[in-house]
C-alpha atoms as a PDB file:
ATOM      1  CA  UNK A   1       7.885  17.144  31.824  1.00  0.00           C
ATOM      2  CA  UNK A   2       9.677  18.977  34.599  1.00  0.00           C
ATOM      3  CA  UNK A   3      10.325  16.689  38.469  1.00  0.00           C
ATOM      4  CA  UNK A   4       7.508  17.818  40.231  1.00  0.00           C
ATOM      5  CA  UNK A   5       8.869  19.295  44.004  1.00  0.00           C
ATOM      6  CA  UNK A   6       6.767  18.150  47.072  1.00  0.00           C
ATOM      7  CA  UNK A   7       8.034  18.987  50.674  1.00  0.00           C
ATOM      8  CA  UNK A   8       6.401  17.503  53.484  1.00  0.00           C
ATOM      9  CA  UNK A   9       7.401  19.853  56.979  1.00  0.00           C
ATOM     10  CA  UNK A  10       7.255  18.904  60.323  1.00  0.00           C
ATOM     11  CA  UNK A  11       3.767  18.452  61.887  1.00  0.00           C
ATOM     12  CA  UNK A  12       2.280  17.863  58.216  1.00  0.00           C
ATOM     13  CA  UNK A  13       1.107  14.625  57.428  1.00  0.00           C
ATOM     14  CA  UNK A  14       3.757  11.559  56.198  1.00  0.00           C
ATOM     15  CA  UNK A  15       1.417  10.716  53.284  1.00  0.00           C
ATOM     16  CA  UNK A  16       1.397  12.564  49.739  1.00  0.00           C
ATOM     17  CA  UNK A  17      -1.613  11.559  46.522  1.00  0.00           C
ATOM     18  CA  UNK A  18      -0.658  12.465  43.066  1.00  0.00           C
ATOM     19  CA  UNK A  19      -3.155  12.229  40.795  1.00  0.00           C
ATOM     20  CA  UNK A  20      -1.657  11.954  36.942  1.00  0.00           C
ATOM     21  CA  UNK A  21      -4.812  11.628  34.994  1.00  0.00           C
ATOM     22  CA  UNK A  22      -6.205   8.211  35.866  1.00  0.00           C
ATOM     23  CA  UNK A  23      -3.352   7.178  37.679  1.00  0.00           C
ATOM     24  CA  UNK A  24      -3.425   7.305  41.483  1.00  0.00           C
ATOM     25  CA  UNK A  25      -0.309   7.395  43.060  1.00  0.00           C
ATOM     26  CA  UNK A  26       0.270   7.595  46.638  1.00  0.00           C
ATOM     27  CA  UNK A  27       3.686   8.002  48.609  1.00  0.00           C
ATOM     28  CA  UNK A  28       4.174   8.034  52.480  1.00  0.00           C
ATOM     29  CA  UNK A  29       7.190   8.106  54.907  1.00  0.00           C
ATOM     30  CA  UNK A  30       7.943   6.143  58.036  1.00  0.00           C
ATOM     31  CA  UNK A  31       7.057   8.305  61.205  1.00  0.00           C
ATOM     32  CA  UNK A  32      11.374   8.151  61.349  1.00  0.00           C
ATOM     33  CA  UNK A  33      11.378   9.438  58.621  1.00  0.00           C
ATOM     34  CA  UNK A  34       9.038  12.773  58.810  1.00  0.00           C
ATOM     35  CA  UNK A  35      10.471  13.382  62.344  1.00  0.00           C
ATOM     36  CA  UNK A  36      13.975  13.961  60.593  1.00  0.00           C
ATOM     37  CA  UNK A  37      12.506  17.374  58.978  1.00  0.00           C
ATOM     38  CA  UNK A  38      11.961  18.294  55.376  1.00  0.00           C
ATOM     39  CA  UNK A  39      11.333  15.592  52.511  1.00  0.00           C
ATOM     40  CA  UNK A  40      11.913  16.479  48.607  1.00  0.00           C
ATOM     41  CA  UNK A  41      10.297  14.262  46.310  1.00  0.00           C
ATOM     42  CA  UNK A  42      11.869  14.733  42.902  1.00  0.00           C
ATOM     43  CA  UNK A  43       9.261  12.871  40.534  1.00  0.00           C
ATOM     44  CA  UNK A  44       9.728  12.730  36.755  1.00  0.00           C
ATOM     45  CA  UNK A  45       7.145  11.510  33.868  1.00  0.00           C
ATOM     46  CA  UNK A  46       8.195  10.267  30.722  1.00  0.00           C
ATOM     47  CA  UNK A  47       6.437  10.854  27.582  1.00  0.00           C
ATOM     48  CA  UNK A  48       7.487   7.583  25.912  1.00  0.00           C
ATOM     49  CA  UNK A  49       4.232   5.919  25.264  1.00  0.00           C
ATOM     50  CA  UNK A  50       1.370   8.896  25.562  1.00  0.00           C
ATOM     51  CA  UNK A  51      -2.010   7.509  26.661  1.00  0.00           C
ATOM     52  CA  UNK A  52      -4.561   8.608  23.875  1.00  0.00           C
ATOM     53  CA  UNK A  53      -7.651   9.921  24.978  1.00  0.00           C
ATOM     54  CA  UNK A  54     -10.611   6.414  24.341  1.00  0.00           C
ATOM     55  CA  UNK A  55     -12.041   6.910  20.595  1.00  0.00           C
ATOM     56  CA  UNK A  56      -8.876   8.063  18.989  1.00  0.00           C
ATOM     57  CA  UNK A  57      -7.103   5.189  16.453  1.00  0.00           C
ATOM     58  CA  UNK A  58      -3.993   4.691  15.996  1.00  0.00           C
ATOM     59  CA  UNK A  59      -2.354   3.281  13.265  1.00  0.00           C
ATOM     60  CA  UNK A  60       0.352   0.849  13.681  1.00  0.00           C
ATOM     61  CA  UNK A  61       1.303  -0.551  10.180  1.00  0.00           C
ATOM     62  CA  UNK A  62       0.519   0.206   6.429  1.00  0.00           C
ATOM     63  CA  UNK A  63       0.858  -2.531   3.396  1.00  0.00           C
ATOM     64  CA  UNK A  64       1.523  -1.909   1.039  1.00  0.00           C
ATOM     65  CA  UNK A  65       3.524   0.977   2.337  1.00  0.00           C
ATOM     66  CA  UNK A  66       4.239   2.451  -1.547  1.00  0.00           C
ATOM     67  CA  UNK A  67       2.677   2.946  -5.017  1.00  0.00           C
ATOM     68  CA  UNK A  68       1.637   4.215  -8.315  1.00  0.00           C
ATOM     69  CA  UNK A  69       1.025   8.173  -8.516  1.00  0.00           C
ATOM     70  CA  UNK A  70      -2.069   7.536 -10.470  1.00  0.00           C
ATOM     71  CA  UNK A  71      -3.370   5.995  -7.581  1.00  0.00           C
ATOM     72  CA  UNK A  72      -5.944   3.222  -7.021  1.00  0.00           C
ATOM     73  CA  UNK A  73      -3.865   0.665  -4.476  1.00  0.00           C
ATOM     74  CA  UNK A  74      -5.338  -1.473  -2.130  1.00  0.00           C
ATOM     75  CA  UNK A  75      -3.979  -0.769   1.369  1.00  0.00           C
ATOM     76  CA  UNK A  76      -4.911  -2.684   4.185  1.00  0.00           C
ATOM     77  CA  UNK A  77      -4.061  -0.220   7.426  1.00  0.00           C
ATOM     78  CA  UNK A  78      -4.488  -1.702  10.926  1.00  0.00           C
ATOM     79  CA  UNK A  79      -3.653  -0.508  14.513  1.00  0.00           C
ATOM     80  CA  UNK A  80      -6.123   0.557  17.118  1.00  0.00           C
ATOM     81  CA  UNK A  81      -9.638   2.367  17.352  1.00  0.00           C
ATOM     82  CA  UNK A  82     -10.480   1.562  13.527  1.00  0.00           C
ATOM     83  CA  UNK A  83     -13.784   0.787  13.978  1.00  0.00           C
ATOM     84  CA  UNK A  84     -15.387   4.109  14.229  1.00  0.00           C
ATOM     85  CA  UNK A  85     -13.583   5.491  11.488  1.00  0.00           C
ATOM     86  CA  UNK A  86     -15.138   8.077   9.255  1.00  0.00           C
ATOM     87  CA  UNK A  87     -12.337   9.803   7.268  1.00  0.00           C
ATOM     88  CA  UNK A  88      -9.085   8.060   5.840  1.00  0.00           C
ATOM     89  CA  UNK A  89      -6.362  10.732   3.602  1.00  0.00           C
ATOM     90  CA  UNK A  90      -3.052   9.915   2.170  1.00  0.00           C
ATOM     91  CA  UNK A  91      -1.959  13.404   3.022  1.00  0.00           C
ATOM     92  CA  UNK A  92      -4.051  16.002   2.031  1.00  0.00           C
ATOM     93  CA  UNK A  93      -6.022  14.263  -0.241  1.00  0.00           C
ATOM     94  CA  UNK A  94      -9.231  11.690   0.966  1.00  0.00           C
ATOM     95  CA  UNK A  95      -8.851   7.525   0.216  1.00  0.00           C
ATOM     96  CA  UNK A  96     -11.690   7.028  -2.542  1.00  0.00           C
ATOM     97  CA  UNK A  97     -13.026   4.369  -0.545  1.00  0.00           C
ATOM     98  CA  UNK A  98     -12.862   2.679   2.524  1.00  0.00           C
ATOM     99  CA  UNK A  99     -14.018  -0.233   4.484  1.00  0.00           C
ATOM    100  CA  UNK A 100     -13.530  -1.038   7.711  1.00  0.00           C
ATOM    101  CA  UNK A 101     -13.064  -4.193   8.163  1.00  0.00           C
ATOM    102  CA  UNK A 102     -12.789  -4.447  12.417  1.00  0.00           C
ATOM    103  CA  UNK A 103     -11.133  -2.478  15.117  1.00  0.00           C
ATOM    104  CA  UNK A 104      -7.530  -3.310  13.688  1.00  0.00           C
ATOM    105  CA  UNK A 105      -8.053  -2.809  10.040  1.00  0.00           C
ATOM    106  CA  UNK A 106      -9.748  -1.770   7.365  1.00  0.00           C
ATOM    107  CA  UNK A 107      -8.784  -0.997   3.256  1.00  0.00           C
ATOM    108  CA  UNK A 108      -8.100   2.086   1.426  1.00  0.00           C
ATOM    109  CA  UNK A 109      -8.032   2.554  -1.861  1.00  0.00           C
ATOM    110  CA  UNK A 110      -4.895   5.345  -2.299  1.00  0.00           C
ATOM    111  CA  UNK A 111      -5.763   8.609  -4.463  1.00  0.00           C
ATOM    112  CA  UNK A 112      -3.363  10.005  -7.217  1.00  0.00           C
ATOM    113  CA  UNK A 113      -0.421  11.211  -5.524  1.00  0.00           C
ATOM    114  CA  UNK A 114       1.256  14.794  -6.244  1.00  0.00           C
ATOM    115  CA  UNK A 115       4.147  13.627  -7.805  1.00  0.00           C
ATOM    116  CA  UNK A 116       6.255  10.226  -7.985  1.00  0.00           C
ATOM    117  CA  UNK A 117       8.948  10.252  -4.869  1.00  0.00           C
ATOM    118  CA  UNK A 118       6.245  11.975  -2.600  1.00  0.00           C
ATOM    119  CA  UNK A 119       5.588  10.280   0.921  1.00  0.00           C
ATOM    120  CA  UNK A 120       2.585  11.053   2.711  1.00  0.00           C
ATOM    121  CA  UNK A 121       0.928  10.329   5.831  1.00  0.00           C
ATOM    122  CA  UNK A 122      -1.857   7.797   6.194  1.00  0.00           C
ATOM    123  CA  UNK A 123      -4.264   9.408   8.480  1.00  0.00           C
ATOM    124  CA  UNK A 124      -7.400   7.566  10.444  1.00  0.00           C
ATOM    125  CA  UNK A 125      -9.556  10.295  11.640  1.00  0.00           C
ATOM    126  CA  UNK A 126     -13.140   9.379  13.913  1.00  0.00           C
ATOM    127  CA  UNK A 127     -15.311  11.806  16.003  1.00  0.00           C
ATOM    128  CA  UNK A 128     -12.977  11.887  18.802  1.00  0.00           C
ATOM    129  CA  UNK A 129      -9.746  12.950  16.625  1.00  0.00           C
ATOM    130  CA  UNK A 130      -7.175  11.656  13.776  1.00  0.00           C
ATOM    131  CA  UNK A 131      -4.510   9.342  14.757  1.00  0.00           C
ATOM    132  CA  UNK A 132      -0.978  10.843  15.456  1.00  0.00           C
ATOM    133  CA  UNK A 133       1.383  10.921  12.968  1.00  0.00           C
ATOM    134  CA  UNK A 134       4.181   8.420  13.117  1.00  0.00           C
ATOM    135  CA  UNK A 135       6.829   6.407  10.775  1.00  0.00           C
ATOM    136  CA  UNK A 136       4.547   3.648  10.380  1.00  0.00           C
ATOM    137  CA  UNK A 137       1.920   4.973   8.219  1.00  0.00           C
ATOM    138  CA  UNK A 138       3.984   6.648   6.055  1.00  0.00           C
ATOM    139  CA  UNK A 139       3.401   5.777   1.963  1.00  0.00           C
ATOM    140  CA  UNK A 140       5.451   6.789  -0.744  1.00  0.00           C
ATOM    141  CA  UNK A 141       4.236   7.032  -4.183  1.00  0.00           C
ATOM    142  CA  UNK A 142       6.178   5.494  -7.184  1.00  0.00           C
ATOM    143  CA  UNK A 143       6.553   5.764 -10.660  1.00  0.00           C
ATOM    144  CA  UNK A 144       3.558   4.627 -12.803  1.00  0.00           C
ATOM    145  CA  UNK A 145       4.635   1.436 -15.057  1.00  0.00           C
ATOM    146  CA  UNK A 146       3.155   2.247 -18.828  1.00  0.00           C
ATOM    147  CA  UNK A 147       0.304  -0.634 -19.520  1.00  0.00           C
ATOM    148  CA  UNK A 148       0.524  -2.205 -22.922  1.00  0.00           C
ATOM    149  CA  UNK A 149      -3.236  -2.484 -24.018  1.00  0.00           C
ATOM    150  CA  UNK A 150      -3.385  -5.679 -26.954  1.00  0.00           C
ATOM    151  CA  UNK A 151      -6.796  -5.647 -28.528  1.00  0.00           C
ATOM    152  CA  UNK A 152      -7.689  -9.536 -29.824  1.00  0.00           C
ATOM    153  CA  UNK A 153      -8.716  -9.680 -33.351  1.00  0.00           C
ATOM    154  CA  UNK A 154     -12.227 -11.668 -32.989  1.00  0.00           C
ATOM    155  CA  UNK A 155     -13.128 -14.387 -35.530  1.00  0.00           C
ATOM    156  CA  UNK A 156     -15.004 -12.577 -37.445  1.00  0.00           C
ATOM    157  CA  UNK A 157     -12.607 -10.130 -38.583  1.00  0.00           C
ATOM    158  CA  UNK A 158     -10.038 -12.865 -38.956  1.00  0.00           C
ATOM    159  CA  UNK A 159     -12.216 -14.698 -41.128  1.00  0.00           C
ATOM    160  CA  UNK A 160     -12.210 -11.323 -43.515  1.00  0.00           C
ATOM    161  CA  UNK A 161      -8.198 -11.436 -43.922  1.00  0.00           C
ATOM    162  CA  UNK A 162      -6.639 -13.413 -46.826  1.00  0.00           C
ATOM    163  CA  UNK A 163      -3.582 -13.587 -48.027  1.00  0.00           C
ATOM    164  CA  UNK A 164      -3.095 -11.507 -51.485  1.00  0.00           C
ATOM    165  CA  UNK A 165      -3.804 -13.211 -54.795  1.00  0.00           C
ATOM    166  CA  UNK A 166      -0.541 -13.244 -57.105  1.00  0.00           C
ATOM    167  CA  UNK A 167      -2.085 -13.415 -60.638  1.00  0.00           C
ATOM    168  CA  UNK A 168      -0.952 -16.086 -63.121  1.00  0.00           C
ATOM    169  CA  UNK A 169       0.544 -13.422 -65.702  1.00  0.00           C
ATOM    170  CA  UNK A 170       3.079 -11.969 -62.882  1.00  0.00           C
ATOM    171  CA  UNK A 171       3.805 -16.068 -61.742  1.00  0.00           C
ATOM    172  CA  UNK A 172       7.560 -16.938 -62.686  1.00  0.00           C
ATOM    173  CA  UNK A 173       8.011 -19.484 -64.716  1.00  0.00           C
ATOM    174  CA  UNK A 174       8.669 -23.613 -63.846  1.00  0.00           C
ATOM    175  CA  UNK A 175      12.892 -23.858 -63.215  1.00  0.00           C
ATOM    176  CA  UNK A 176      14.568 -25.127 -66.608  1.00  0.00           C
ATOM    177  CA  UNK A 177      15.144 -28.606 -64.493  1.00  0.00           C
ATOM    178  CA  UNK A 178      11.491 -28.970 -63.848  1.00  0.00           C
ATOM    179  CA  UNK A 179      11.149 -28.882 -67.909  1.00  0.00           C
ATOM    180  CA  UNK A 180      14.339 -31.010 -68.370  1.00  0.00           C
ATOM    181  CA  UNK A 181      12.558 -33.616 -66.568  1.00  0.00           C
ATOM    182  CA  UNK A 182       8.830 -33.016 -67.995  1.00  0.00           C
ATOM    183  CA  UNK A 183      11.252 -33.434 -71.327  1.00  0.00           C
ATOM    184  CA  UNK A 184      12.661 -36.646 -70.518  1.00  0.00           C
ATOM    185  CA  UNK A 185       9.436 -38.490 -69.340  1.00  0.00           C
ATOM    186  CA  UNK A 186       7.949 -37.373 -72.755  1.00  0.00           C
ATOM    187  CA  UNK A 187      10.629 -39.184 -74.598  1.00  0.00           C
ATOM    188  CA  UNK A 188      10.663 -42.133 -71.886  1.00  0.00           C
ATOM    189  CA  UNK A 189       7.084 -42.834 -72.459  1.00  0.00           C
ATOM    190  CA  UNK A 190       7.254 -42.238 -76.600  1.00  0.00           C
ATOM    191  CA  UNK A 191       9.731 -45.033 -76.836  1.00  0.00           C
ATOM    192  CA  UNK A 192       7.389 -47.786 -74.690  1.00  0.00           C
ATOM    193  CA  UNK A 193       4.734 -47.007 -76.665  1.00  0.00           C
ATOM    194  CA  UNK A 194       6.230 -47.416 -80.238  1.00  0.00           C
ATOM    195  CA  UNK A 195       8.040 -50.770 -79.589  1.00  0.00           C
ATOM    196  CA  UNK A 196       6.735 -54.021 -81.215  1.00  0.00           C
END
């Protein structure tokens, strides 16, 4: 904002009230001090911290502050003026739900983003206006991470499976020193049972 210029003259009153919206302030000069002649009052305002206008929130924070395109994260938003929230978009597009939770937070649950990389504002909006956009309710959206879907075999089905039936015909045959011994045993038990 441009210094505001006041002059005070001689004969005029040593007293000056500036009136910046709610604030009242009031200035005034030692009778010395108006005698001397003309006053300049260089006065400056700083729009650092802008007062809102009562009913407008304001959100301070975002977490978590990123994630998947497709959408669907939890995000827990708080700041200022929540409670008569009737609108939340990432962006252009509206949370799918809401709930508020008290006047300095409530969750969102994010839409599907435009494309992976994007960052959007997180926007609080009640009958009195949307809160302003700043830094801290900015949210990115990321990369979806591919899901991996295992389906359990119940024990029904399990109880179905067997393992396959070799038939006897397709068997190999006993290893020669399985028959080498079957041979010697037969011999073995020959001579016990021929001696007198």
């Amino acid at each position: 904002m441009d210094p505001m210029v006041m002059s005070h003259g001689p004969g005029s009153p040593a007293r000056w009230r500036i009136i910046f919206g709610a604030l009242i302030l009031v200035l005034a000069a030692s009778p010395s001090v108006a005698a001397a002649g003309q006053i300049d009052l260089h006065i400056t305002m700083a729009a650092r911290n802008p007062v809102l206008p009562a009913g407008i929130p304001v959100v301070t924070n975002i977490s978590p502050d990123s994630g998947p395109v497709t959408g669907g994260t939890t995000v827990t938003i708080t700041g200022t003026g929540l409670h008569g929230v009737t609108e939340v978009d990432f962006g252009p597009a509206p949370a799918t739900s809401f709930v508020i939770l008290n006047d300095f937070s409530l969750t969102a649950i994010a839409p599907a983003g435009i494309a992976a990389g994007s960052v959007v504002d997180v926007i609080a909006t009640t009958p009195d206006g949307s809160s302003p956009i700043s830094p801290a309710d900015e949210y990115t959206y990321t990369e979806s991470v591919p899901v991996t879907v295992v389906t359990p075999v119940s024990p029904a089905a399990a109880s179905t499976m067997s393992s396959p039936v070799i038939p006897m015909a397709t068997q190999a045959p006993l290893p020669a020193a399985v028959s080498i011994i079957a041979a010697i045993t037969a011999v073995i038990a020959t001579g016990f049972t021929g001696r007198k």
